[in-house]
Protein backbone atom coordinates (compact mmCIF):
# COMPACT_ATOMS: atom_id res chain seq x y z
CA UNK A 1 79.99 30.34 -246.51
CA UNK A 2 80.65 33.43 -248.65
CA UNK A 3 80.67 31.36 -251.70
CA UNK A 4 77.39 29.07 -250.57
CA UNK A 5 75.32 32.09 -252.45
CA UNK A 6 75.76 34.70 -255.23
CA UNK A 7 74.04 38.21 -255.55
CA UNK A 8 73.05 40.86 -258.01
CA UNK A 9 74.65 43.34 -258.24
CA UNK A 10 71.95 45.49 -259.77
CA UNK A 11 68.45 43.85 -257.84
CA UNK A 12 69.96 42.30 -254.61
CA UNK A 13 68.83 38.95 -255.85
CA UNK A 14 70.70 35.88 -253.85
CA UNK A 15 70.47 32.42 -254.96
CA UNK A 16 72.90 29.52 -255.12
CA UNK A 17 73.23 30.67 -258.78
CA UNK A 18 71.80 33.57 -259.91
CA UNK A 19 72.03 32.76 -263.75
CA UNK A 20 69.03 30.45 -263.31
CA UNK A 21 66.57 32.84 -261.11
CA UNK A 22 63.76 31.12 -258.96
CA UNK A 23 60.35 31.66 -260.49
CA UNK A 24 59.38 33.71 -257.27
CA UNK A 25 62.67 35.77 -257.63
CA UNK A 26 61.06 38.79 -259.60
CA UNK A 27 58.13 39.26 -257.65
CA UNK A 28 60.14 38.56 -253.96
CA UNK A 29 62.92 41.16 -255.43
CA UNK A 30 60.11 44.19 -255.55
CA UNK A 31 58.47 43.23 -252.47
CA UNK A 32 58.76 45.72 -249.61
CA UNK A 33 60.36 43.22 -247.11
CA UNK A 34 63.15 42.57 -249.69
CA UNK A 35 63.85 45.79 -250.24
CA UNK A 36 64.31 46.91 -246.71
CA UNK A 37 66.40 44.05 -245.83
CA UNK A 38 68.63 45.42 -248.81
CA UNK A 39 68.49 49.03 -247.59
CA UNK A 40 69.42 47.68 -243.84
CA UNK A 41 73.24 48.44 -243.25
CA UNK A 42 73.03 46.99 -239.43
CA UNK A 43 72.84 43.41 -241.05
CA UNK A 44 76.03 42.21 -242.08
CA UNK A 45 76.58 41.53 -246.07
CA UNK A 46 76.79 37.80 -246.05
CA UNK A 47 73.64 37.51 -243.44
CA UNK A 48 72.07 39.64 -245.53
CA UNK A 49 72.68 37.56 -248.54
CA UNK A 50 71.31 34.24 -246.39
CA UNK A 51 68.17 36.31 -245.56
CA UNK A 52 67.56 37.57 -248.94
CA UNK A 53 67.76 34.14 -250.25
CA UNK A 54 65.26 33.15 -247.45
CA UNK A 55 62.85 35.77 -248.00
CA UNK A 56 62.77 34.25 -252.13
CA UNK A 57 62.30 30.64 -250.90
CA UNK A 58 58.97 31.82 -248.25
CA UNK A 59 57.60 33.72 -251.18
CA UNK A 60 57.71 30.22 -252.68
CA UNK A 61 56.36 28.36 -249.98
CA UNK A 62 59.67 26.26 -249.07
CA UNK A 63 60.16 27.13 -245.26
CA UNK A 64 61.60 24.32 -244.74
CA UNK A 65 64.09 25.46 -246.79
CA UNK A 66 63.60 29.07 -245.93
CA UNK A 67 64.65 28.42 -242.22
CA UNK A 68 67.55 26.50 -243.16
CA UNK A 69 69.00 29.54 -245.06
CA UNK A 70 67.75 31.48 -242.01
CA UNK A 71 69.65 29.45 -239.82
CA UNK A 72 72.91 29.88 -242.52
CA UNK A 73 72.29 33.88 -241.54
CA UNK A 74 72.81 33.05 -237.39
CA UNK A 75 75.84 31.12 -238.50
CA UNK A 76 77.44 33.96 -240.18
CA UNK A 77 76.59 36.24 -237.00
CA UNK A 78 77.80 33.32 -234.76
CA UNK A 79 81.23 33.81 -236.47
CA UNK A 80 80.61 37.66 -236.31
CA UNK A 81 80.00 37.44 -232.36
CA UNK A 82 76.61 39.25 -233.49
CA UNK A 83 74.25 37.53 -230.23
CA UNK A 84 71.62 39.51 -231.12
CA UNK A 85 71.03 38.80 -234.36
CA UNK A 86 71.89 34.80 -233.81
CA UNK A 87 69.30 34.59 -231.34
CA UNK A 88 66.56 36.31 -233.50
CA UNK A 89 67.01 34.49 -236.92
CA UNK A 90 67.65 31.09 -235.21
CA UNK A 91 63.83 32.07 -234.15
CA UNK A 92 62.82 33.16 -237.04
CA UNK A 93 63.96 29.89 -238.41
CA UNK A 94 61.67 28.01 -235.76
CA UNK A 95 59.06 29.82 -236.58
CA UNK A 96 59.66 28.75 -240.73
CA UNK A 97 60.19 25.31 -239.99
CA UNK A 98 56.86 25.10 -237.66
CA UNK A 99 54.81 27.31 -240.21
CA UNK A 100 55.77 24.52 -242.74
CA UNK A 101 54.48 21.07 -243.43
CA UNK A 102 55.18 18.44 -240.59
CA UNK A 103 58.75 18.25 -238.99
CA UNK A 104 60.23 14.83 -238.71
CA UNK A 105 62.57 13.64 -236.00
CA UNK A 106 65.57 15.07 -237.65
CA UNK A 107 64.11 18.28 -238.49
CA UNK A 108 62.85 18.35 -234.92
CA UNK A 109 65.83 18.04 -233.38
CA UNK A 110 67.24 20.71 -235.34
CA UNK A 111 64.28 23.19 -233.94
CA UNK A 112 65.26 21.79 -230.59
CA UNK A 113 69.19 23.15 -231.14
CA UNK A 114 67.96 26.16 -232.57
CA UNK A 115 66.27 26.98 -229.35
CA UNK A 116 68.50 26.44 -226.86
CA UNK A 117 70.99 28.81 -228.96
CA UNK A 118 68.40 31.07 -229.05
CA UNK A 119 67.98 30.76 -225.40
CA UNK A 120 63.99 29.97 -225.68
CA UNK A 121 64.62 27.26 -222.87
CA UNK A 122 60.79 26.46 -221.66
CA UNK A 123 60.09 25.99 -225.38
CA UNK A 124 63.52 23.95 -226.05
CA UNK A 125 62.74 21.54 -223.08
CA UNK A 126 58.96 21.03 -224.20
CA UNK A 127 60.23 20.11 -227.77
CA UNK A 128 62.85 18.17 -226.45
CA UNK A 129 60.46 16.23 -224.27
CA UNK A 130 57.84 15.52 -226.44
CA UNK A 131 60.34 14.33 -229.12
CA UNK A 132 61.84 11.73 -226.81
CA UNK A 133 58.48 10.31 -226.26
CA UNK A 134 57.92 9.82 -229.71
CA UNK A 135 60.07 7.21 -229.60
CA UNK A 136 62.53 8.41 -232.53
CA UNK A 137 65.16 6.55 -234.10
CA UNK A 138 67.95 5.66 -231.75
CA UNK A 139 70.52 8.19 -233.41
CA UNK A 140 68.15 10.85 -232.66
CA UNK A 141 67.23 9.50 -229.43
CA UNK A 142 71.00 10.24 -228.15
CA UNK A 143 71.16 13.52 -230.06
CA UNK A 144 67.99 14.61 -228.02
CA UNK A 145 69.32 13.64 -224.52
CA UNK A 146 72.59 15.84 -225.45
CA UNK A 147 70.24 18.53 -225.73
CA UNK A 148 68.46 17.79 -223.03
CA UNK A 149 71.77 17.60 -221.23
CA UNK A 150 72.39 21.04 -222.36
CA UNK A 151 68.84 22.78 -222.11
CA UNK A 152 69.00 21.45 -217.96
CA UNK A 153 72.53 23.29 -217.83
CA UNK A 154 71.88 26.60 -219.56
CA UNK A 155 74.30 26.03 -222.08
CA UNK A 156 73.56 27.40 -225.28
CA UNK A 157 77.24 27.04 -226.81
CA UNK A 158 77.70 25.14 -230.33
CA UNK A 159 77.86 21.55 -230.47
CA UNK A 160 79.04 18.94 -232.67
CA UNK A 161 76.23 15.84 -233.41
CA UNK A 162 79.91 13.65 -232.63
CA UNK A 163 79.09 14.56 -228.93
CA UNK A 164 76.75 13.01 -228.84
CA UNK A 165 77.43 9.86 -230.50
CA UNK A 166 79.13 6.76 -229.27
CA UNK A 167 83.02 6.55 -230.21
CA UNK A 168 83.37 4.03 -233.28
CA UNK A 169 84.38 0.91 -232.71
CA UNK A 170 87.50 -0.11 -233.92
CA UNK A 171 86.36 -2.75 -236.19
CA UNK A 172 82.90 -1.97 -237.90
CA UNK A 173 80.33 -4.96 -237.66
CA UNK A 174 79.10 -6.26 -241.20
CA UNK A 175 75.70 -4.91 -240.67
CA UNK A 176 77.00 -1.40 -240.36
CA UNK A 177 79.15 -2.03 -243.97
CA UNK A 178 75.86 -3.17 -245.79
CA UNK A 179 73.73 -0.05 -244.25
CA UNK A 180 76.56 2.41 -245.82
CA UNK A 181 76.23 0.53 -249.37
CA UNK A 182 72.68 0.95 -249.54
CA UNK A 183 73.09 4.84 -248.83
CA UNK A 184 73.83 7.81 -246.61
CA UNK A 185 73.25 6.73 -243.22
CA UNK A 186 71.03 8.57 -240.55
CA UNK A 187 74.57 9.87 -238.32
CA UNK A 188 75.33 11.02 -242.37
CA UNK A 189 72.68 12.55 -242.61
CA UNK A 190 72.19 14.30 -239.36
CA UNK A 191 75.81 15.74 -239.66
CA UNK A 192 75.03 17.01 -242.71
CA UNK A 193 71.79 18.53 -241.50
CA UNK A 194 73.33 20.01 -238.57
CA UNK A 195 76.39 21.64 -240.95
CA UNK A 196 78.62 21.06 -238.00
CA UNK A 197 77.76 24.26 -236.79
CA UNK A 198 74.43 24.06 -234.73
């Protein structure tokens, strides 16, 4: 993850590469929030970096993407055993994907994960809920009763999306060979969404 973003040396300013700044970047750079976060030695340097980068994509309006580099920032203090500051960003990160336009059932579920690690249970289980009624796609379906599974036993440990699949079978069935040649499928794609880290 430390290579995922680079930073200024001189302004602070984080980006996947900094040689071709965001058109937000100046004005984000001299806002007040950005430089607190710099001047803020509690934060560790890489979730620092994650934020900074976040705080440049909400000045743009992307909080979709916003949370998801808010979400990077509770990964690095996962690996850091910082609780604390897990549990807030992967909140913070709700609150950027809900502030943005409408979630679909993958982003969804990914709100749903980010609450039980942050512990918000009675909103976890009402998200959860209201996302199995909608009837999502059956890959998402079995992702959602995992965390249902989880949300009923308190446990608000990381999770792999391969826990809740179905084991392979040994022998794919020709369907399953022409829905990987059209593209990344939907177990793809919510293992890549879900960065294997939760």
């Amino acid at each position: 993850m430390a290579r995922w973003l680079q930073q200024c040396p001189g302004c602070g300013y984080c980006a996947p590469d900094i040689t071709r700044a965001h058109p937000a970047a100046a004005e984000a750079v001299r806002a007040a929030p950005f430089r607190a976060l710099m001047a803020d030695t509690s934060i560790p340097p890489l979730g620092r970096r994650f934020l900074a980068w976040a705080l440049v994509l909400e000045e743009t309006g992307a909080l979709h993407a916003s949370a998801e580099a808010t979400l990077q920032a509770a990964w690095v203090a996962d690996d850091l055993g910082r609780s604390e500051f897990s549990r807030s960003w992967r909140l913070d990160a709700v609150a950027l994907w809900r502030g943005g336009p409408p979630l679909d059932a993958e982003q969804t579920v990914r709100v749903v994960d980010a609450l039980r690690r942050a512990e918000a249970w009675d909103d976890a289980a009402a998200t959860a809920d209201g996302l199995a009624r909608s009837d999502p796609p059956e890959p998402v379906a079995q992702v959602v009763m995992l965390e249902q599974r989880l949300i009923e036993t308190g446990d608000s440990g990381r999770h792999t999306v391969a826990s809740a699949l179905p084991p392979p079978s040994r022998r794919p069935h020709v369907s399953h060979q022409k829905i990987a040649a059209r593209g990344e499928g939907l177990w793809a794609k919510l293992r890549r969404l879900f960065g294997g880290k939760g």
